[in-house]
Protein backbone atom coordinates (compact mmCIF):
# COMPACT_ATOMS: atom_id res chain seq x y z
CA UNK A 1 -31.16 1.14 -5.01
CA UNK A 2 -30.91 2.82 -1.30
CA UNK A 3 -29.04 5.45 -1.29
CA UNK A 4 -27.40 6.61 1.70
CA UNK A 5 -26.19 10.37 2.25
CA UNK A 6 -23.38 11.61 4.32
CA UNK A 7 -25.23 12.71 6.76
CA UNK A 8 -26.93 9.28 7.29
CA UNK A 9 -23.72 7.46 7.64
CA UNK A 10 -22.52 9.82 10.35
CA UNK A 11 -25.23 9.18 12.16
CA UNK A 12 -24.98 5.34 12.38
CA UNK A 13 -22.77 4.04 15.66
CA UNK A 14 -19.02 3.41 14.66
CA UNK A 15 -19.93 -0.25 14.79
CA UNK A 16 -22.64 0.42 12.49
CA UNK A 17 -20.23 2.13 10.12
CA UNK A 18 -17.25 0.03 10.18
CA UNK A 19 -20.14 -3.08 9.46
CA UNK A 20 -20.74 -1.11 6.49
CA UNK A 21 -17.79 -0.59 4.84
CA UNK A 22 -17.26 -4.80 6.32
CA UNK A 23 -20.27 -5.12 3.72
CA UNK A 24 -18.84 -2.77 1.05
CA UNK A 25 -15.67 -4.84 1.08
CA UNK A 26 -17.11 -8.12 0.67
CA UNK A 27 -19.42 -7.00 -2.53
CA UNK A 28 -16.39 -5.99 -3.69
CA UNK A 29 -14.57 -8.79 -3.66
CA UNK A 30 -17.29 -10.45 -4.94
CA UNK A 31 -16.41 -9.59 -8.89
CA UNK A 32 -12.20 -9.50 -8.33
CA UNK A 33 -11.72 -9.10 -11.60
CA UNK A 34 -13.86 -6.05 -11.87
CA UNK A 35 -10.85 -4.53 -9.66
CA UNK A 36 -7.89 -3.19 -12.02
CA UNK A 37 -4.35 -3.44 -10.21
CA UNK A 38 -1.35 -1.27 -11.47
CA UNK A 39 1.74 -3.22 -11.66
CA UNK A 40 3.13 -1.42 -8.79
CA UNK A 41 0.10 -2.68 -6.63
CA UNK A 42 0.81 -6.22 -8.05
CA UNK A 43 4.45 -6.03 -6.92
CA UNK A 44 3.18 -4.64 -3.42
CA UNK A 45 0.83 -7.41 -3.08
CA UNK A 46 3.11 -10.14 -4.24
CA UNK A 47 6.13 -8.33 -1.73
CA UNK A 48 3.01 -8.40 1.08
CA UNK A 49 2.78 -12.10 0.19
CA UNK A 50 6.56 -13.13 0.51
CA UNK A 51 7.05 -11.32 3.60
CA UNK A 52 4.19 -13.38 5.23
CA UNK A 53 5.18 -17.00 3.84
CA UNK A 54 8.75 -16.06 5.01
CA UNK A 55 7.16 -15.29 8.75
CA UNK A 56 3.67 -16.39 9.02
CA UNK A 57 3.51 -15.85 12.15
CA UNK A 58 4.42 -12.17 12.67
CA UNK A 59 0.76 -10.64 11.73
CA UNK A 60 -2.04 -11.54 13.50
CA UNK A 61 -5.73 -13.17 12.15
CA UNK A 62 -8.02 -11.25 10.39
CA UNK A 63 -10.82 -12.62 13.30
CA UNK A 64 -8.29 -11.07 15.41
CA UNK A 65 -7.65 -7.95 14.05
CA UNK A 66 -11.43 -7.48 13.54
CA UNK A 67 -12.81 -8.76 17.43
CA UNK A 68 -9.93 -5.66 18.11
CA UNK A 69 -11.83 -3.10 15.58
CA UNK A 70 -15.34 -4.21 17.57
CA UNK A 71 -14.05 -4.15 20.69
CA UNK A 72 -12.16 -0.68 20.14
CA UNK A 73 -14.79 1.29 18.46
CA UNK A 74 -17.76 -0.84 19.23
């Protein structure tokens, strides 16, 4: 395994970073059951959940939200 150090990360662009943690994310999600939710976190998600079927339109898409990250911080 790489292993990256602090100091390595910091010196990677903001783009660079933020692709990171993009990749971080998606291993993670890979294995969702190796992620443990409290039942408070369950009843945010599921309140998260019938706030956007009651209004789907009031967020925007995550290819939205990200093309805003890039183009921010990019």
């Amino acid at each position: 395994m790489n292993t990256l150090s602090k100091s390595d990360i910091l010196n990677l662009s903001v783009a660079e970073r933020i692709l990171l943690v993009e990749d971080i994310w998606d291993s993670v999600a890979e294995v969702p059951e190796a992620v443990k939710l409290s039942d408070a976190d369950k009843a945010e998600l599921d309140a998260r959940l019938t706030a956007y079927h009651s209004d789907p339109d009031s967020g925007s898409p995550w290819g939205t939200v990200k093309e805003r990250i890039k183009n921010q911080y990019g």
